[in-house]
C-alpha atoms as a PDB file:
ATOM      1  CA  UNK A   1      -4.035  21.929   9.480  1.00  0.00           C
ATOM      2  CA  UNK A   2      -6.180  23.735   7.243  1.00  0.00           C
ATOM      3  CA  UNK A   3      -3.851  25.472   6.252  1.00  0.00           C
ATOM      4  CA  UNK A   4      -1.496  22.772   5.150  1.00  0.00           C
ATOM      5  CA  UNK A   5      -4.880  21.468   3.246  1.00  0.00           C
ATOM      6  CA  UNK A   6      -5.054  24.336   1.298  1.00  0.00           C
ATOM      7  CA  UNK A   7      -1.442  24.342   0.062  1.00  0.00           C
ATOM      8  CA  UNK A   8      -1.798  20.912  -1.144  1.00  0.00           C
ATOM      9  CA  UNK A   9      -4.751  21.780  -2.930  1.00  0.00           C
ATOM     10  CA  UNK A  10      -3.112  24.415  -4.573  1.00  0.00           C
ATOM     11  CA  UNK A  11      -0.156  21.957  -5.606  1.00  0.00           C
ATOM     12  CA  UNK A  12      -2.636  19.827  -7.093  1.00  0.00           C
ATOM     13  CA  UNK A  13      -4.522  22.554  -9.091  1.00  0.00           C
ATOM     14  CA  UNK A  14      -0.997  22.988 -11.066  1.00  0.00           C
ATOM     15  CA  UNK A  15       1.023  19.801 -10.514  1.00  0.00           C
ATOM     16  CA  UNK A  16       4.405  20.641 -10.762  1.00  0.00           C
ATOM     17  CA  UNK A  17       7.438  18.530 -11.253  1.00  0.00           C
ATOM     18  CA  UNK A  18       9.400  18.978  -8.048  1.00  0.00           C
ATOM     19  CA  UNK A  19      13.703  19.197  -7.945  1.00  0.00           C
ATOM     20  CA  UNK A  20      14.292  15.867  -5.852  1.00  0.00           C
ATOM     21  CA  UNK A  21      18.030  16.557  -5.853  1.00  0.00           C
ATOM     22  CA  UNK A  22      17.621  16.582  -2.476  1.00  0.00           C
ATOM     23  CA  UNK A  23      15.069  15.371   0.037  1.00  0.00           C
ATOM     24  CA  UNK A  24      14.399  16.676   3.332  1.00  0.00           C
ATOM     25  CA  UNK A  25      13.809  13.608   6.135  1.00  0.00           C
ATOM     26  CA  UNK A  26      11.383  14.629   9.232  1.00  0.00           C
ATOM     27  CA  UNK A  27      12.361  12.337  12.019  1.00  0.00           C
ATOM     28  CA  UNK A  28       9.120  11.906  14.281  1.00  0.00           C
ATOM     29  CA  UNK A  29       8.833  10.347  17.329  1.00  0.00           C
ATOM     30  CA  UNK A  30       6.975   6.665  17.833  1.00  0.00           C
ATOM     31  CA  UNK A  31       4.029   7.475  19.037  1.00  0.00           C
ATOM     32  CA  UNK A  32       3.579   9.278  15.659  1.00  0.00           C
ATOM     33  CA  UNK A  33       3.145   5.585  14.947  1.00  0.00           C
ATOM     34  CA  UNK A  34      -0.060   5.152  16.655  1.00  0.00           C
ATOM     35  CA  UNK A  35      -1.335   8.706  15.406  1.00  0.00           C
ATOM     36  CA  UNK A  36      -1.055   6.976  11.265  1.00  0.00           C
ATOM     37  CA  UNK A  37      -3.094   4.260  12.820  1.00  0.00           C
ATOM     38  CA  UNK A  38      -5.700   6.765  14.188  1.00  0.00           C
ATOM     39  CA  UNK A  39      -5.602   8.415  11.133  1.00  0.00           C
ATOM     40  CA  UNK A  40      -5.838   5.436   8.649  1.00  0.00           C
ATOM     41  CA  UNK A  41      -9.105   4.651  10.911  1.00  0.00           C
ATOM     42  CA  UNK A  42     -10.663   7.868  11.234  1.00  0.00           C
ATOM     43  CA  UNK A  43     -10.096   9.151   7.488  1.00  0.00           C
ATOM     44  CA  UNK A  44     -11.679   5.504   6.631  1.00  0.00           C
ATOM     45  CA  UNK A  45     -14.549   6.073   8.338  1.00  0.00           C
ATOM     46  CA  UNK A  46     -15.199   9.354   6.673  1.00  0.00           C
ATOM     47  CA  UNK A  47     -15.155   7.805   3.490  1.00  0.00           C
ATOM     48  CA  UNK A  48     -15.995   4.138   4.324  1.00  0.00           C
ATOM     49  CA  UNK A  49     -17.790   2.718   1.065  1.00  0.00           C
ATOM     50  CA  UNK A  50     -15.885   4.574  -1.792  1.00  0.00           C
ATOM     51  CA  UNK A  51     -12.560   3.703   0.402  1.00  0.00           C
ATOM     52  CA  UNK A  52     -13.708  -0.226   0.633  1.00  0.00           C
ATOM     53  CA  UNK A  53     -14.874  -0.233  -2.639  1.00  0.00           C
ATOM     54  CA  UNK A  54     -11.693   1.366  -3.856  1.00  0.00           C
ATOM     55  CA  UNK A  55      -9.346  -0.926  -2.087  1.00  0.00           C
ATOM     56  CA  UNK A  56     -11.498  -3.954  -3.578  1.00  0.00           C
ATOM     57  CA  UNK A  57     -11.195  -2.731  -7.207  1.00  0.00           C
ATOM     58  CA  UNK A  58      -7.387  -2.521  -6.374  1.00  0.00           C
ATOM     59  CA  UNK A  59      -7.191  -6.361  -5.757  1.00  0.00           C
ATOM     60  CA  UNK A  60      -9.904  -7.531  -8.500  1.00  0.00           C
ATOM     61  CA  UNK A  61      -7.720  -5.764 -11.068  1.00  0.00           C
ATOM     62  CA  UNK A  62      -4.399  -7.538 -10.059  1.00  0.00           C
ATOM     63  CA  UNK A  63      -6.432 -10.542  -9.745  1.00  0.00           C
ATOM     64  CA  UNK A  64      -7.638 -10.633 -13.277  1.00  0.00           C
ATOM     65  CA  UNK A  65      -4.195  -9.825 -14.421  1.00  0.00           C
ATOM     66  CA  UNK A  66      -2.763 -12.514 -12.873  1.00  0.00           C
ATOM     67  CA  UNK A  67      -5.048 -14.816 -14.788  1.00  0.00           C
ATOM     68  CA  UNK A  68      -3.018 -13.573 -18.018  1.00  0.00           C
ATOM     69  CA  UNK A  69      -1.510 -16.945 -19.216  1.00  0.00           C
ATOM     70  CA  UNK A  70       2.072 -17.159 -19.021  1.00  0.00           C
ATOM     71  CA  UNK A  71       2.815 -13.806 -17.270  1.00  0.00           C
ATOM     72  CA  UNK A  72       0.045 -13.081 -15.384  1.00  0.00           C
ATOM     73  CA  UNK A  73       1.680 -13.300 -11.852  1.00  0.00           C
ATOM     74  CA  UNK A  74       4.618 -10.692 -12.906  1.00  0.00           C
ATOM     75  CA  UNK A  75       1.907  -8.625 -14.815  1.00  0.00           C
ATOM     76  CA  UNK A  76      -0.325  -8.337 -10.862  1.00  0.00           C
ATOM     77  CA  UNK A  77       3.100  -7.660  -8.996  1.00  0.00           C
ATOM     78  CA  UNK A  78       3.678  -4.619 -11.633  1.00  0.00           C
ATOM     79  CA  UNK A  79       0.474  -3.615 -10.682  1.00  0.00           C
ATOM     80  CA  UNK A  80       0.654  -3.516  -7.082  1.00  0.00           C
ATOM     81  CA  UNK A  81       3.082   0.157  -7.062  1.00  0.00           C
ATOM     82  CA  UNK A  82       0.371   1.973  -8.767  1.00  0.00           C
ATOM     83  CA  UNK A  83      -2.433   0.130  -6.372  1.00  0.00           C
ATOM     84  CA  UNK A  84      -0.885   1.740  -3.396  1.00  0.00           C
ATOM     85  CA  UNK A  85      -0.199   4.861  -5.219  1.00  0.00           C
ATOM     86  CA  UNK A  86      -3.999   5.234  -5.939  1.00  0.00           C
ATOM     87  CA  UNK A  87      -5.248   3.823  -2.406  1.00  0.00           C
ATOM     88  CA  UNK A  88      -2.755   7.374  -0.813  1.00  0.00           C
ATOM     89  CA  UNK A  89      -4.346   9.465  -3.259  1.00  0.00           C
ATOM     90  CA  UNK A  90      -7.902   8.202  -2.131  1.00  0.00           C
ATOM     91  CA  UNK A  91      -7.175   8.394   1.152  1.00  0.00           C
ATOM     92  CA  UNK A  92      -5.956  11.995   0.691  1.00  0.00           C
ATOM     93  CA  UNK A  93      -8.687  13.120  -0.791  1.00  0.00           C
ATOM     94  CA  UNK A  94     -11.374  11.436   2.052  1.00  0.00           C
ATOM     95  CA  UNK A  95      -9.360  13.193   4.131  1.00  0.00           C
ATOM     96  CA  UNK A  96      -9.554  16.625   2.962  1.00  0.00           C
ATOM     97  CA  UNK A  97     -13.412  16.107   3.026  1.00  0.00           C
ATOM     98  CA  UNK A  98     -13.647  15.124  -0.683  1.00  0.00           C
ATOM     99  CA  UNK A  99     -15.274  11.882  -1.827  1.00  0.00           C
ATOM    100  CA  UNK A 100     -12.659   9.784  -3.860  1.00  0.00           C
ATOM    101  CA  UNK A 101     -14.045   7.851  -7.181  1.00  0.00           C
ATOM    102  CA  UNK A 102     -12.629   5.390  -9.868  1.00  0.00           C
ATOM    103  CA  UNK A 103     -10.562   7.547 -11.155  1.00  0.00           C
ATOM    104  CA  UNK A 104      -7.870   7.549  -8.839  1.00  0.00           C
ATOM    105  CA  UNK A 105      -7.426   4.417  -9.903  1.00  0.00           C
ATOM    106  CA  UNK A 106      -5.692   5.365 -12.733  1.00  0.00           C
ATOM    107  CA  UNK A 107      -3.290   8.167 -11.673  1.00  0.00           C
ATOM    108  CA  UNK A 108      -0.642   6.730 -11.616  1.00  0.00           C
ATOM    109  CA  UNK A 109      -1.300   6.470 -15.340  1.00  0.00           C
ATOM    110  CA  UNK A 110      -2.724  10.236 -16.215  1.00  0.00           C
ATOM    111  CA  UNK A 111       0.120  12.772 -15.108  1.00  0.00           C
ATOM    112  CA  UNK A 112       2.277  12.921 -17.725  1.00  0.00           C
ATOM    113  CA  UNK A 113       4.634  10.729 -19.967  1.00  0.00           C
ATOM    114  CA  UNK A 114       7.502  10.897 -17.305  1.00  0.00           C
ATOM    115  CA  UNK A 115       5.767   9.787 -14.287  1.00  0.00           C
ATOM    116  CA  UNK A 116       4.098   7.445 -16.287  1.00  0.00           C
ATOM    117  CA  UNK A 117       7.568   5.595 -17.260  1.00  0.00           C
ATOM    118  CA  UNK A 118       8.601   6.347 -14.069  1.00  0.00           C
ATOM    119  CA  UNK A 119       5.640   4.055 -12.502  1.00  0.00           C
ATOM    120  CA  UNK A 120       6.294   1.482 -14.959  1.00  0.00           C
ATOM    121  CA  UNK A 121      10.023   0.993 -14.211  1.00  0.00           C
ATOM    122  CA  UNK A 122       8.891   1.144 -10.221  1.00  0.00           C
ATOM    123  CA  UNK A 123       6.148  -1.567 -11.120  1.00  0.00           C
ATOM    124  CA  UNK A 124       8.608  -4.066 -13.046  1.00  0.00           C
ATOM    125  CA  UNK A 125      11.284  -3.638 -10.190  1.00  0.00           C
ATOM    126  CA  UNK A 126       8.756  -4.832  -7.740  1.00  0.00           C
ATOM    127  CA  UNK A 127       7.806  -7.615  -9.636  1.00  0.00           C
ATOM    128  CA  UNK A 128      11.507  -8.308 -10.263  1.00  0.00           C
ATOM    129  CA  UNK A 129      12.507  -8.114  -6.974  1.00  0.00           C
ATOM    130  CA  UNK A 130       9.679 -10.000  -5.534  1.00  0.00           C
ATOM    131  CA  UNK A 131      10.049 -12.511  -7.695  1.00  0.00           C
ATOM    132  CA  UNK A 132      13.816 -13.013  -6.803  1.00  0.00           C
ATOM    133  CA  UNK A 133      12.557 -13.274  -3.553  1.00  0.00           C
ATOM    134  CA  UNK A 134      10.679 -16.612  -4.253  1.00  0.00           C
ATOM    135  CA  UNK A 135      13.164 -17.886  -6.894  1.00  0.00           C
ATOM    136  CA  UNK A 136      15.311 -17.681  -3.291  1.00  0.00           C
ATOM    137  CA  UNK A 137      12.914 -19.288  -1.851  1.00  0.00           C
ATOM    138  CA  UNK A 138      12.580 -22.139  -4.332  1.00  0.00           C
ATOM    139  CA  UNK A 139      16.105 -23.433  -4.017  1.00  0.00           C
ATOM    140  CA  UNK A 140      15.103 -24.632  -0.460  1.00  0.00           C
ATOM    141  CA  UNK A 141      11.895 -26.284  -1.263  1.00  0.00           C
ATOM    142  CA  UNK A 142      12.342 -26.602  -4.712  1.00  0.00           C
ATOM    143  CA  UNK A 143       9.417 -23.878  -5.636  1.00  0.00           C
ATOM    144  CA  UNK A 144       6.697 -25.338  -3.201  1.00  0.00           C
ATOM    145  CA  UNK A 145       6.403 -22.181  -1.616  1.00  0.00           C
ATOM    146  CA  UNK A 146       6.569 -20.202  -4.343  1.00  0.00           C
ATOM    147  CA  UNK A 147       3.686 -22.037  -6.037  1.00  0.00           C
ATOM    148  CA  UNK A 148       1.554 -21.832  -3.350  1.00  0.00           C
ATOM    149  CA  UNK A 149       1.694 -18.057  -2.417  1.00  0.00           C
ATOM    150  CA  UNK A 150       0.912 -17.018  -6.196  1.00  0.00           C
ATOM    151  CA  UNK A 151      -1.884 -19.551  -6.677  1.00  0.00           C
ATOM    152  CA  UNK A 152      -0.272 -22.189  -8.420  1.00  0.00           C
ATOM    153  CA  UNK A 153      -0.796 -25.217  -5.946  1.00  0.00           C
ATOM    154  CA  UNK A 154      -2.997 -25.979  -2.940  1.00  0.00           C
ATOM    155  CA  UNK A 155      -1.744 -25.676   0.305  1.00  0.00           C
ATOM    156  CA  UNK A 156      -2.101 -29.104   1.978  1.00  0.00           C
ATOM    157  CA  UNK A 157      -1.547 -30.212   5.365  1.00  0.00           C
ATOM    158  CA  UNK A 158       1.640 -32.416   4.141  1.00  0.00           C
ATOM    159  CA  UNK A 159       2.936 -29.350   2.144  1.00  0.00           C
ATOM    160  CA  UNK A 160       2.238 -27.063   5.466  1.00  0.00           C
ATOM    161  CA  UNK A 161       4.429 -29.643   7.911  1.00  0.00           C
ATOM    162  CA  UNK A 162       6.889 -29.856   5.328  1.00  0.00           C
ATOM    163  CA  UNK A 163      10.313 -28.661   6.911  1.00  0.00           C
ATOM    164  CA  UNK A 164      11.920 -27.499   3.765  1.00  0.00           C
ATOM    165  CA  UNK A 165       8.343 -25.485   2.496  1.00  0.00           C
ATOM    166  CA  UNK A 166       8.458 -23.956   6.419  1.00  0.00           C
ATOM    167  CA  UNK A 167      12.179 -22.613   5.345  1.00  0.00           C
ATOM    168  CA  UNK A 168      11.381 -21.390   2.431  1.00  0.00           C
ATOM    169  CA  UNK A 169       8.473 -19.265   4.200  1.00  0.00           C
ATOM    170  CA  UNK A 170      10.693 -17.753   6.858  1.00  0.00           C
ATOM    171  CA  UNK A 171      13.330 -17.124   4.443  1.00  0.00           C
ATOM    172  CA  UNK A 172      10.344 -15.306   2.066  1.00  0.00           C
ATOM    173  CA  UNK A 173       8.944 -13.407   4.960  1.00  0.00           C
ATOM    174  CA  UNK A 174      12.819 -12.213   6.271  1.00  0.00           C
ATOM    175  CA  UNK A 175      13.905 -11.144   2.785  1.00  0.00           C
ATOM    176  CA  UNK A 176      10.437  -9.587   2.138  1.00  0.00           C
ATOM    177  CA  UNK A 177      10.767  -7.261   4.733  1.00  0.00           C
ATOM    178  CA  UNK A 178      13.439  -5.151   3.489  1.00  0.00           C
ATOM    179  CA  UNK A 179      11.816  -5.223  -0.086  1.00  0.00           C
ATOM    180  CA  UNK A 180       8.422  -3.794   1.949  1.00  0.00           C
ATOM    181  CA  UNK A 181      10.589  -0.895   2.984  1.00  0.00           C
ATOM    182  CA  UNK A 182      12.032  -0.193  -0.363  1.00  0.00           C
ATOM    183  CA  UNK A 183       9.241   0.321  -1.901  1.00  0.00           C
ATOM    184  CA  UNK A 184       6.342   1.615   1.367  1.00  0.00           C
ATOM    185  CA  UNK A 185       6.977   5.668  -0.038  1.00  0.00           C
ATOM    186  CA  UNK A 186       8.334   4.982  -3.918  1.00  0.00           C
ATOM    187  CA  UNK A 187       5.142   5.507  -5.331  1.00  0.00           C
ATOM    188  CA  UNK A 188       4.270   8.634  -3.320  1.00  0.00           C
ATOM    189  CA  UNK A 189       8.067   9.706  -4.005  1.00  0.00           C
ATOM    190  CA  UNK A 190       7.575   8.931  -7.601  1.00  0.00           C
ATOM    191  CA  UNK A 191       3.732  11.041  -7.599  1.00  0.00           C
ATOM    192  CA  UNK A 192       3.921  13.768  -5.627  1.00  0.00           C
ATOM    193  CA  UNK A 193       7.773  15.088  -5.716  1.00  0.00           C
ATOM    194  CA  UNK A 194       9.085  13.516  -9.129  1.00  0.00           C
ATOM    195  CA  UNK A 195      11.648  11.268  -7.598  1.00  0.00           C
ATOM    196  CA  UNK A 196      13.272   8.875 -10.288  1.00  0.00           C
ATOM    197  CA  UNK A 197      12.354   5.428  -9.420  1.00  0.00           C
ATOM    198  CA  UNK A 198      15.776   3.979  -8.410  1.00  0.00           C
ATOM    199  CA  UNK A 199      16.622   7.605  -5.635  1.00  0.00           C
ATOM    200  CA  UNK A 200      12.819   6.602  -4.725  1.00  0.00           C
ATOM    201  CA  UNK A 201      13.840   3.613  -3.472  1.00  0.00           C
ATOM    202  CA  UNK A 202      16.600   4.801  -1.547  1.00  0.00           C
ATOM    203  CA  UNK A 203      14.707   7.585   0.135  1.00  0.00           C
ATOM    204  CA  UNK A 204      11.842   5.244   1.154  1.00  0.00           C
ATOM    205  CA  UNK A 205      14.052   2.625   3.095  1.00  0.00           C
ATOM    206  CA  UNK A 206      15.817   5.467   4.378  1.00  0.00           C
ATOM    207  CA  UNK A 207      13.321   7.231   5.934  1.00  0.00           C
ATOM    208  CA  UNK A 208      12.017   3.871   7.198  1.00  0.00           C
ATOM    209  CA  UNK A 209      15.005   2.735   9.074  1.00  0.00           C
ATOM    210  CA  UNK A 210      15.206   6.123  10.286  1.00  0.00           C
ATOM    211  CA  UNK A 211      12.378   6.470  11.599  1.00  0.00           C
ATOM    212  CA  UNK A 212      12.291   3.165  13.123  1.00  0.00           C
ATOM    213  CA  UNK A 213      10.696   3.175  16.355  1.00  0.00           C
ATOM    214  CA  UNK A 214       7.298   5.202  14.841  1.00  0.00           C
ATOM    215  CA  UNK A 215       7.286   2.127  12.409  1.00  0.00           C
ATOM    216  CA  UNK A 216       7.647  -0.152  15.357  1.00  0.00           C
ATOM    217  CA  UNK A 217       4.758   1.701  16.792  1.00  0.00           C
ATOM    218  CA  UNK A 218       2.670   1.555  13.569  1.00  0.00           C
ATOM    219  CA  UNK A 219       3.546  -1.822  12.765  1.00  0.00           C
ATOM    220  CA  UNK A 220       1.905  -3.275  16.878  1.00  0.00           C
ATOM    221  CA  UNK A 221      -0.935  -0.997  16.379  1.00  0.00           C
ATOM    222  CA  UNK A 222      -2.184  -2.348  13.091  1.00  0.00           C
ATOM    223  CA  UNK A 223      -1.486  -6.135  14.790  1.00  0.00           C
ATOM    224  CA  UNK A 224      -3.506  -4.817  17.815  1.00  0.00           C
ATOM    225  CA  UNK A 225      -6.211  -3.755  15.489  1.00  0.00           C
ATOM    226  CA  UNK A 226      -6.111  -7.407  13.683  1.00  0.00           C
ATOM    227  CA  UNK A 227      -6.087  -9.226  16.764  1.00  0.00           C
ATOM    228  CA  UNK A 228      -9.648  -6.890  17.972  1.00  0.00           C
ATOM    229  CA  UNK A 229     -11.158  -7.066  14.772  1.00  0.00           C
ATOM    230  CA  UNK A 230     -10.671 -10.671  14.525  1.00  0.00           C
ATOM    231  CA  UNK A 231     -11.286 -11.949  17.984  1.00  0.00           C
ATOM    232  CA  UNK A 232     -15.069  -9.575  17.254  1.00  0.00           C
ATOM    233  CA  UNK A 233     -15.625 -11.329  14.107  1.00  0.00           C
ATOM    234  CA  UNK A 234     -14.946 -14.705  15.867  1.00  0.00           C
ATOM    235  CA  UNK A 235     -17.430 -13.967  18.296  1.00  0.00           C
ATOM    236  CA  UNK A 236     -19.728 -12.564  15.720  1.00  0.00           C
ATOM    237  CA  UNK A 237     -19.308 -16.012  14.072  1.00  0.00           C
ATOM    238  CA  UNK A 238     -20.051 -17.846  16.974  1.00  0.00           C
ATOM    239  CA  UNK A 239     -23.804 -15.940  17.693  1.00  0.00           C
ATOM    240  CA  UNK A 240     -24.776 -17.082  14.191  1.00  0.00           C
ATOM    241  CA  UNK A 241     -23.746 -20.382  14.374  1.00  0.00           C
ATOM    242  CA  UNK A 242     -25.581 -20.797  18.140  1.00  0.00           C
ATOM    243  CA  UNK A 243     -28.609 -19.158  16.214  1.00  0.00           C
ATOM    244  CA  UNK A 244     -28.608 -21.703  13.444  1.00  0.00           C
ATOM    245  CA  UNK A 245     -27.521 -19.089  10.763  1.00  0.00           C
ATOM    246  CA  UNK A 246     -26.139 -20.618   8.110  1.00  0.00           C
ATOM    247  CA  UNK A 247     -22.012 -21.163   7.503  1.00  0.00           C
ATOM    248  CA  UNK A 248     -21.885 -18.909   4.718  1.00  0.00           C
ATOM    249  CA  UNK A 249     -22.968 -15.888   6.666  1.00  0.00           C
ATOM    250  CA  UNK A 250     -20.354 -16.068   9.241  1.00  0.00           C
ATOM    251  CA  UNK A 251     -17.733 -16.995   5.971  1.00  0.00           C
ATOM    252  CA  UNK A 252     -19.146 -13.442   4.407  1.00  0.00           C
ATOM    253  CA  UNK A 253     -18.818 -11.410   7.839  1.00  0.00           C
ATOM    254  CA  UNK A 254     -14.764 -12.859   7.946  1.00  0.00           C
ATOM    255  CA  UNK A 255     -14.096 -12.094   4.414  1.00  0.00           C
ATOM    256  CA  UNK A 256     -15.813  -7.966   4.815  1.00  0.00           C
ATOM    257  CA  UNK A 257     -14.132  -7.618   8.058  1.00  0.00           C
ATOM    258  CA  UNK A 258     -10.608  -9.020   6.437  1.00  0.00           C
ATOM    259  CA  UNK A 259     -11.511  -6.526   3.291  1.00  0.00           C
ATOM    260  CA  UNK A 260     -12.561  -3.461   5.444  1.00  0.00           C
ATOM    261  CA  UNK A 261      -9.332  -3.877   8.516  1.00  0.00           C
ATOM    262  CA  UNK A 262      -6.924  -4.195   4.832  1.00  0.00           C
ATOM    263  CA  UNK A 263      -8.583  -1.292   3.420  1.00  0.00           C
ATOM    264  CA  UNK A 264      -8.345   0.969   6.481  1.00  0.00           C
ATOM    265  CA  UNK A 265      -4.773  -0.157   7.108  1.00  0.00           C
ATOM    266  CA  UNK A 266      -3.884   0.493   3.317  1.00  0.00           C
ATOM    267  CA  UNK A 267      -5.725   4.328   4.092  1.00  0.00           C
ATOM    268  CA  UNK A 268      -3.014   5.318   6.439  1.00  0.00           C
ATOM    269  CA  UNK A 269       0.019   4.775   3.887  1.00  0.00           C
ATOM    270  CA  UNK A 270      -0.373   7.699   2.773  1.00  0.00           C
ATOM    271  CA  UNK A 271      -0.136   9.089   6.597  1.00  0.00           C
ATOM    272  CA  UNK A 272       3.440   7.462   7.081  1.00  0.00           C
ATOM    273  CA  UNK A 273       4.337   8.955   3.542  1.00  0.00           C
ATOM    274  CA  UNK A 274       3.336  12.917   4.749  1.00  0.00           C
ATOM    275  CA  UNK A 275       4.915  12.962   8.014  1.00  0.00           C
ATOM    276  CA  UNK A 276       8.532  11.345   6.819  1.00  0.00           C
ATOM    277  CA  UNK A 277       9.389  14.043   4.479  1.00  0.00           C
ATOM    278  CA  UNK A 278       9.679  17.783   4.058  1.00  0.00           C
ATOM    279  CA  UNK A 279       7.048  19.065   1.357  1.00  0.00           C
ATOM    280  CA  UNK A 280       8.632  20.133  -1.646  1.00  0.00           C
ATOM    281  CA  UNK A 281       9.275  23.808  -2.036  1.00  0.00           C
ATOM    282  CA  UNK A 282      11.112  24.720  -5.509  1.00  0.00           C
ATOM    283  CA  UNK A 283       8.599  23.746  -8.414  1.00  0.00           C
ATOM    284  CA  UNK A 284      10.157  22.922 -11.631  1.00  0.00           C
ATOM    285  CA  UNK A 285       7.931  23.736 -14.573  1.00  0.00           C
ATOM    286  CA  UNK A 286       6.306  20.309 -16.244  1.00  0.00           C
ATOM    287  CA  UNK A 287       4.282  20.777 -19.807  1.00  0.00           C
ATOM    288  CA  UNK A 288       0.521  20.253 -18.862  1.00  0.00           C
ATOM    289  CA  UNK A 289      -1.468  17.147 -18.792  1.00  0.00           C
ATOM    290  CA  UNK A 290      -4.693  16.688 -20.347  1.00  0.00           C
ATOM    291  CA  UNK A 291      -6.416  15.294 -17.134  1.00  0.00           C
ATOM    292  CA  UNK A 292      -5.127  17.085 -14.130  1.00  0.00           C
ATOM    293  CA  UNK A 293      -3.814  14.466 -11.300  1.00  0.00           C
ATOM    294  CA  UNK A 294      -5.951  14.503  -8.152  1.00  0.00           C
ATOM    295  CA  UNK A 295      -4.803  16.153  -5.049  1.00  0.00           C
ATOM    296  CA  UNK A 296      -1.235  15.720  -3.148  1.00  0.00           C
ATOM    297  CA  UNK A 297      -1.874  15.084   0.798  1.00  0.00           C
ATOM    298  CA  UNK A 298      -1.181  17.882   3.492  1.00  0.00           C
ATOM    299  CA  UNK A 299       2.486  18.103   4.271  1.00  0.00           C
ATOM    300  CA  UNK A 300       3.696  17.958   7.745  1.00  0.00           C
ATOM    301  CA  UNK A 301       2.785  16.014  10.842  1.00  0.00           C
ATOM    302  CA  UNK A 302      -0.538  16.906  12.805  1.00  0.00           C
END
């Protein structure tokens, strides 16, 4: 393992842009699945406030953006490509020892003009995508949905029992999926081997489908994790309120909790990203960058 550390250090020192004419696909077995989960945890916990912190920057800045009147909501979905991007690179970093800051943040914007376009067109395909998935959506309920999820309306009970806003959910959440797989390893494709946003795409369903059954895996043992932290939290909630502690407290524990579980699940990404593909081998020469890109993670599986 060490090792592999040191070799992406060394890729990171002088970032190269890497031939994606072809990419390599490790198959793993599922219970690699549970080992990202351990992972995400573990490397979290290493790195708990600067990762929490991190992840809660992430969402404040697509937050304010979606306040932007007019396009606001497609400006946040943009956004939410380089989010991930930076939450791997943190979590790459925490897990080579090193303390990740701010700055990752932005690297998806600070390694060179091509990567930088290349983020951009991977940002407004999300957001175009996405938002064909709710204009879907809105022919069944006539944009209910659709106005509820991206903070337009209240949810209400009435709008809740509504049978046409409960179709246009499960329609969202089916045709989400696939989008969800497009895009889990585009931004790591895109970073770390130079893929061009559109092959990204293809490679990251890909090796999702292929690799199937670790997904499976990874997918029970983050709602295993949700269920524990959740059911502690309730219970946590309930001591307060039996001690007389006020409402707010137990509202503050939930939100933390909901903040920290989405912040270590959001650390092991970048876990599911190493593991499904070969490291790349044949550098191509890019022209340096002012600000050198923080490190790649550690090829391979463990």
């Amino acid at each position: 393992m060490g090792g592999l550390l040191a070799a992406g250090n060394a890729r990171a020192q002088a970032p190269p842009f890497f031939s994606s004419t072809f990419m390599k696909l490790h198959i793993v077995p599922a219970r690699t699945g549970m080992t990202w989960v351990k992972l995400g945890i573990r490397t979290f916990w290493k790195q708990p406030m600067a990762l929490a912190a991190l992840f809660f920057m992430t969402m404040a800045a697509m937050s304010l953006a979606s306040m932007i009147p007019l396009v606001g909501p497609a400006v946040a979905l943009m956004l939410l490509p380089s989010a991930t991007l930076a939450m791997m690179v943190a979590a790459a970093q925490a897990s080579q020892g090193r303390f990740p800051t701010p700055a990752v943040l932005l690297v998806a914007f600070r390694t060179g003009q091509q990567r930088l376009r290349d983020m951009l067109v991977l940002g407004a395909l999300y957001a175009a995508c996405f938002l064909a998935v709710m204009g879907l959506s809105a022919l069944i309920d006539g944009g209910q949905f659709a106005k509820v999820y991206l903070g337009g309306a209240q949810l209400s009970k009435e709008v809740a029992e509504d049978p046409a806003f409960q179709s246009a959910m499960w329609l969202s959440m089916v045709l989400y999926l696939p989008l969800s797989l497009l895009f889990w390893h585009a931004p790591g494709l895109v970073h770390w081997h130079g893929v061009p946003p559109v092959k990204a795409l293809f490679f990251s369903i890909v090796a999702c489908v292929r690799n199937f059954s670790a997904f499976l895996v990874y997918g029970l043992g983050w709602l295993g994790v949700f269920l524990l932290g959740g059911l502690v939290v309730a219970l946590v909630s309930a001591l307060l309120a039996t001690a007389g502690l006020a409402a707010s407290a137990a509202g503050g524990i939930m939100v933390g909790a909901a903040l920290m579980m989405a912040a270590m699940f959001f650390t092991s990404v970048v876990f599911t990203f190493r593991d499904s593909y070969e490291p790349p081998s044949t550098p191509e020469p890019e022209p340096p960058h002012d600000t050198p890109p923080p490190d790649s993670p550690a090829p391979g599986p463990d």
